[in-house]
N, C-alpha and C. Protein backbone atom coordinates (compact mmCIF):
# COMPACT_ATOMS: atom_id res chain seq x y z
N UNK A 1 30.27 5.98 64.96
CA UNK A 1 29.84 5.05 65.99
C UNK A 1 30.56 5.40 67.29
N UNK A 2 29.68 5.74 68.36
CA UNK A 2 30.19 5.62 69.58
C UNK A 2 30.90 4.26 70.16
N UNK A 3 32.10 4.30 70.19
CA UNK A 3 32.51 2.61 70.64
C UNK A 3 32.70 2.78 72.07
N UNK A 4 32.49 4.06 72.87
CA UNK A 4 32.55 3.81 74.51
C UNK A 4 30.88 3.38 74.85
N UNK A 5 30.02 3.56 73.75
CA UNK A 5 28.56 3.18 74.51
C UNK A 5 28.82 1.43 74.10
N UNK A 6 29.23 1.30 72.41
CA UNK A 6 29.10 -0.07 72.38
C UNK A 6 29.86 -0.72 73.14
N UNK A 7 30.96 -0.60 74.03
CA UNK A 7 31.80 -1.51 75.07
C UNK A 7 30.74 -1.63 76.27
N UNK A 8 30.36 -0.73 76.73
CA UNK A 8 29.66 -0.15 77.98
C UNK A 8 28.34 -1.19 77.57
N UNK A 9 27.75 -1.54 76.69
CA UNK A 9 26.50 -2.23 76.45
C UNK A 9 26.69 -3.56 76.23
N UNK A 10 27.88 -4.09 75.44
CA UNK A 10 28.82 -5.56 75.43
C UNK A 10 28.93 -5.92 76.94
N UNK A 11 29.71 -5.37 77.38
CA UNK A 11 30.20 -5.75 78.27
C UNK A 11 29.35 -6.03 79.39
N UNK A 12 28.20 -4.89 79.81
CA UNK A 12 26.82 -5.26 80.54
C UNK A 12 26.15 -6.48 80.34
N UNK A 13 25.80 -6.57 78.91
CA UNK A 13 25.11 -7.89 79.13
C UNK A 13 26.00 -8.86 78.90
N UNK A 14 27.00 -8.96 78.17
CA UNK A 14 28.33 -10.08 78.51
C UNK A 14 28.21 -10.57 79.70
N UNK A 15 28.80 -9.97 80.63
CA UNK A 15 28.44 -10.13 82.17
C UNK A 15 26.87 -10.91 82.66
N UNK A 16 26.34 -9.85 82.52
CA UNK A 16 24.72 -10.16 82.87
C UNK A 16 24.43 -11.68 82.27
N UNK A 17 24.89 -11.88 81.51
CA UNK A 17 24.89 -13.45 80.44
C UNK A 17 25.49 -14.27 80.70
N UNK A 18 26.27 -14.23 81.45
CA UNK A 18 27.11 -15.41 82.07
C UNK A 18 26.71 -16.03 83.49
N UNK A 19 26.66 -17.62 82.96
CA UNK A 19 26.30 -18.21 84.36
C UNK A 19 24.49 -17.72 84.53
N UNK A 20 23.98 -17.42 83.60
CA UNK A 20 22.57 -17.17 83.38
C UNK A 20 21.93 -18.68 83.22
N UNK A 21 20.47 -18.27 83.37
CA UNK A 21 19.70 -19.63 83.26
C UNK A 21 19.74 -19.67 82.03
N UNK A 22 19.54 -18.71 80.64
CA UNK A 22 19.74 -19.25 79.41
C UNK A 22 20.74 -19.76 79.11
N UNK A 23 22.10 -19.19 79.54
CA UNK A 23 23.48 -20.07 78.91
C UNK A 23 23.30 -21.37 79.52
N UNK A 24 22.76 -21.75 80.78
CA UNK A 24 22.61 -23.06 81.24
C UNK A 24 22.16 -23.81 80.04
N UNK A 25 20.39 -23.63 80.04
CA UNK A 25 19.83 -24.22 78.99
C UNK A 25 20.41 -24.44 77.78
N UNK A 26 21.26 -23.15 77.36
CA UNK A 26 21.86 -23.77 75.59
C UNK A 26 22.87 -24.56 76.03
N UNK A 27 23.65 -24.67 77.27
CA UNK A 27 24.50 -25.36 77.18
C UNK A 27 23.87 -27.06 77.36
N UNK A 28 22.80 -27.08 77.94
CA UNK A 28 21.81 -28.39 78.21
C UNK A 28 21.46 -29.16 76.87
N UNK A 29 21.00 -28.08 75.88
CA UNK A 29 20.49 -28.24 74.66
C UNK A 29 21.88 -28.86 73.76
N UNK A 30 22.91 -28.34 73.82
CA UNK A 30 24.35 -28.67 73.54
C UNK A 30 24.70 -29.95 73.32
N UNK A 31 24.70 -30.43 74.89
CA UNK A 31 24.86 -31.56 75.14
C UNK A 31 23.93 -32.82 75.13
N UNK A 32 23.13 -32.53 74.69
CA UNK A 32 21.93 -33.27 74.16
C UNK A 32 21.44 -34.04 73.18
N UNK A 33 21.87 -32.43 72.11
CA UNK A 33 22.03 -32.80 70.85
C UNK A 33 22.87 -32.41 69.69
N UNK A 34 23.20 -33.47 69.13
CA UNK A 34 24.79 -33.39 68.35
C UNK A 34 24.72 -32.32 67.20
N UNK A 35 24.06 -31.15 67.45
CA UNK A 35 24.85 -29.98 66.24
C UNK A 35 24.63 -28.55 67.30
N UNK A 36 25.57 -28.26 67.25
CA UNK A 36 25.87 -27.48 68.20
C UNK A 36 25.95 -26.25 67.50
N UNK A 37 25.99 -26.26 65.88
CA UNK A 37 25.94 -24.86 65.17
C UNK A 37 24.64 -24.53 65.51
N UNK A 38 23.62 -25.85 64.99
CA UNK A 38 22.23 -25.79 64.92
C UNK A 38 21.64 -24.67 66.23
N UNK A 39 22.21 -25.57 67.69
CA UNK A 39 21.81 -24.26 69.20
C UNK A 39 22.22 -23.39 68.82
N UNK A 40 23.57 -23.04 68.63
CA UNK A 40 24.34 -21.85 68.63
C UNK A 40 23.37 -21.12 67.73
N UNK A 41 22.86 -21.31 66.65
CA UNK A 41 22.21 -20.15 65.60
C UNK A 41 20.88 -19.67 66.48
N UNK A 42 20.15 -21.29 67.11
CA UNK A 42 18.80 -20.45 67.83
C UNK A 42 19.21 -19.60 68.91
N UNK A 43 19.99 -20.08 69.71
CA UNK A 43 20.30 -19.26 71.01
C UNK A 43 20.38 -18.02 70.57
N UNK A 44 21.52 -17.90 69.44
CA UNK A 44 21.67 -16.12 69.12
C UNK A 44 20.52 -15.60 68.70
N UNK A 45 19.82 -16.72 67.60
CA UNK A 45 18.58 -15.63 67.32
C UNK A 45 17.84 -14.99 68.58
N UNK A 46 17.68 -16.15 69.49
CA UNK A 46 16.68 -15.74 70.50
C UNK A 46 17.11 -14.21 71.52
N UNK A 47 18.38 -14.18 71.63
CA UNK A 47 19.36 -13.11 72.38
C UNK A 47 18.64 -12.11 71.63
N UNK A 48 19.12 -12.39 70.35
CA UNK A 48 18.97 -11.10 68.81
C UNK A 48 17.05 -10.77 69.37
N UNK A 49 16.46 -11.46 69.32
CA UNK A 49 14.81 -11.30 69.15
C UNK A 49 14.82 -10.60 70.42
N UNK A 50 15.04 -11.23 71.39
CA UNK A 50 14.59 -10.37 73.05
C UNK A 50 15.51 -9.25 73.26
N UNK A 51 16.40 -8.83 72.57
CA UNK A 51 17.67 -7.51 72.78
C UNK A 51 16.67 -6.35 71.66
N UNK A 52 16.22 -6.68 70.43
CA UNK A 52 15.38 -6.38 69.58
C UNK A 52 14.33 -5.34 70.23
N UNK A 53 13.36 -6.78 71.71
CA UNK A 53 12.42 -6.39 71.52
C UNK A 53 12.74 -4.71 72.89
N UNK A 54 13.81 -5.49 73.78
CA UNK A 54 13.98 -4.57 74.69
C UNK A 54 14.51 -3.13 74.39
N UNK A 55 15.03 -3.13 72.88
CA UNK A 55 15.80 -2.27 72.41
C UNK A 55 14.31 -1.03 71.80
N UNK A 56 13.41 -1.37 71.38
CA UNK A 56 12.71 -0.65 71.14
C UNK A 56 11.70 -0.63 71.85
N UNK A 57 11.32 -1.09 73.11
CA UNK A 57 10.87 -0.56 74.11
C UNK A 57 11.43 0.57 74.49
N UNK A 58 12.71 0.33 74.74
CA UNK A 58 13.66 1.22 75.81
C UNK A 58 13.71 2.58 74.81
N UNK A 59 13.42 2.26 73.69
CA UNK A 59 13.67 3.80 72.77
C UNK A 59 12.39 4.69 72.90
N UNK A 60 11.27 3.66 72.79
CA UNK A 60 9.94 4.28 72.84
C UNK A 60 9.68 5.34 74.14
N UNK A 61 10.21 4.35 75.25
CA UNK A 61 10.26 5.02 76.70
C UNK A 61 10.91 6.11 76.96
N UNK A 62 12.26 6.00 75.87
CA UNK A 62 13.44 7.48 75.92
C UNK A 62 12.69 8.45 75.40
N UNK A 63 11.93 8.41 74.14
CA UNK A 63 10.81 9.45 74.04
C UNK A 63 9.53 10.44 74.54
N UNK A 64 8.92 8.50 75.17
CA UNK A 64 7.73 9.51 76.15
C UNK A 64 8.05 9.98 77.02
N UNK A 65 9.09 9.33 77.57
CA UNK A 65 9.27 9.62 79.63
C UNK A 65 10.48 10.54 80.02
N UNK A 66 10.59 10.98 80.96
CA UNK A 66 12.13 11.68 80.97
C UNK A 66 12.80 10.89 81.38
N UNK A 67 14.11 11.11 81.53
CA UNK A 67 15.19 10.04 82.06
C UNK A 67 15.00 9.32 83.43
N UNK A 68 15.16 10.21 84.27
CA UNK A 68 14.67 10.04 85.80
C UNK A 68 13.76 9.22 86.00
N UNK A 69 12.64 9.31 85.60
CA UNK A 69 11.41 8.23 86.02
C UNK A 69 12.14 7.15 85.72
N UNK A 70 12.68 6.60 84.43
CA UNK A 70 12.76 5.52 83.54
C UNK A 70 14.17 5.11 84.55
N UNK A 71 15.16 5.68 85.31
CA UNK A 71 16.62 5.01 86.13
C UNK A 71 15.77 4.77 87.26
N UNK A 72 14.85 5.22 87.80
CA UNK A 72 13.91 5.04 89.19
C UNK A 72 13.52 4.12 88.91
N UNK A 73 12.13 3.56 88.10
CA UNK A 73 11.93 2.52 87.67
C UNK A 73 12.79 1.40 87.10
N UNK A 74 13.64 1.46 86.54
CA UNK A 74 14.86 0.39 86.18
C UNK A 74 15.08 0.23 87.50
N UNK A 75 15.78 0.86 88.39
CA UNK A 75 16.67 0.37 89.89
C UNK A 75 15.56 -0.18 90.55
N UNK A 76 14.17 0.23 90.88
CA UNK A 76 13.23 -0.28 91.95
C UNK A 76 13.20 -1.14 91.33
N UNK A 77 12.61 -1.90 90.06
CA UNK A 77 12.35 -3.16 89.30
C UNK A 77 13.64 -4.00 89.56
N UNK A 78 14.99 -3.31 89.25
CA UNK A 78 16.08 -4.43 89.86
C UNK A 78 16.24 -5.03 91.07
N UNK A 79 15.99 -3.57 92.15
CA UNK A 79 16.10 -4.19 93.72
C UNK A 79 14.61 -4.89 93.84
N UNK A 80 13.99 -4.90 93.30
CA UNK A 80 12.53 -5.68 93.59
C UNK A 80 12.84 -7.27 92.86
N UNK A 81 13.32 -7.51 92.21
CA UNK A 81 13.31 -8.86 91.52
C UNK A 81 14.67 -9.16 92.10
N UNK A 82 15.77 -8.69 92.92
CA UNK A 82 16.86 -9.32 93.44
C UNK A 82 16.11 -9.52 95.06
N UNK A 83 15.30 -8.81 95.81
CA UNK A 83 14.56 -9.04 96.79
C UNK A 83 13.87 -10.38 96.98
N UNK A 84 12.85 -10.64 95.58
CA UNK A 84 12.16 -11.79 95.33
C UNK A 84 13.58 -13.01 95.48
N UNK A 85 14.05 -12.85 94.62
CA UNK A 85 15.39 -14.07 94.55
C UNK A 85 16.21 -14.29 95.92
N UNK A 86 16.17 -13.31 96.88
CA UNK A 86 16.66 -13.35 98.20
C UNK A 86 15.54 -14.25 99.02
N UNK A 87 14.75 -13.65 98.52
CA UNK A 87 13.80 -14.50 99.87
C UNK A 87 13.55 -15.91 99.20
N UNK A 88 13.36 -16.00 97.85
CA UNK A 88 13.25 -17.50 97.09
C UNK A 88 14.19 -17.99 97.64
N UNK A 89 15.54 -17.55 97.93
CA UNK A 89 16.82 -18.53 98.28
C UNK A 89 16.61 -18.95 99.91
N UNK A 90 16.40 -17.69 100.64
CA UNK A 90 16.28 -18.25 102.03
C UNK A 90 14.86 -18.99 102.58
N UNK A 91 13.85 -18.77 101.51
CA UNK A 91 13.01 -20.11 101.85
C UNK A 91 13.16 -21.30 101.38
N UNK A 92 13.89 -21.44 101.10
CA UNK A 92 14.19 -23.37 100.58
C UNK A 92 13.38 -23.21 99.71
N UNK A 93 13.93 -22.54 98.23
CA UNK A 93 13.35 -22.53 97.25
C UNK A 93 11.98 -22.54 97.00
N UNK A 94 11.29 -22.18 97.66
CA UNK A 94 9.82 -22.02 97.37
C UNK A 94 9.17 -20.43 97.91
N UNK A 95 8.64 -20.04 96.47
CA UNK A 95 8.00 -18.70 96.66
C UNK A 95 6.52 -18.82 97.07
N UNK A 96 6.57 -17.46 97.49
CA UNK A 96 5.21 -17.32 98.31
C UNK A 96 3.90 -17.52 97.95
């Protein structure tokens, strides 16, 4: 096992996961309702199901595509959806 990719991939979405709209929500769901193992098991499943589904996308794509297209497309798709969230913020919350 590579443990510099598994830190490098923890630690990304660790980050990326914090202060997220899902940790909001499980923490909403939390406080809501009194079993907190009960969230805790869906939340992870749900992490587990959407990491799942992105995980074998992203493999399928390592196959067809070469690398390059696939970091071009990742970065434009990032600066394009942090663009959207810039202008959502400086219009008083309402998109176009």
């Amino acid at each position: 096992m590579d443990w510099k990719i598994f830190a490098m991939c923890f630690g990304a979405v660790f980050l990326a996961e914090l202060g997220d709209k899902t940790q909001l929500a499980t923490m909403m769901f939390s406080a809501q309702v009194k079993s907190p193992w009960l969230i805790f098991a869906a939340s992870s499943l749900a992490l587990v199901a959407s990491s799942l589904i992105a995980t074998t996308v992203g493999c399928a794509a390592g196959r067809c595509l070469p690398e390059t297209p696939i970091k071009i497309a990742a970065g434009a798709l990032f600066l394009i959806i942090g663009a959207v969230m810039l202008y959502t913020a400086f219009a008083g919350g309402r998109a176009a």
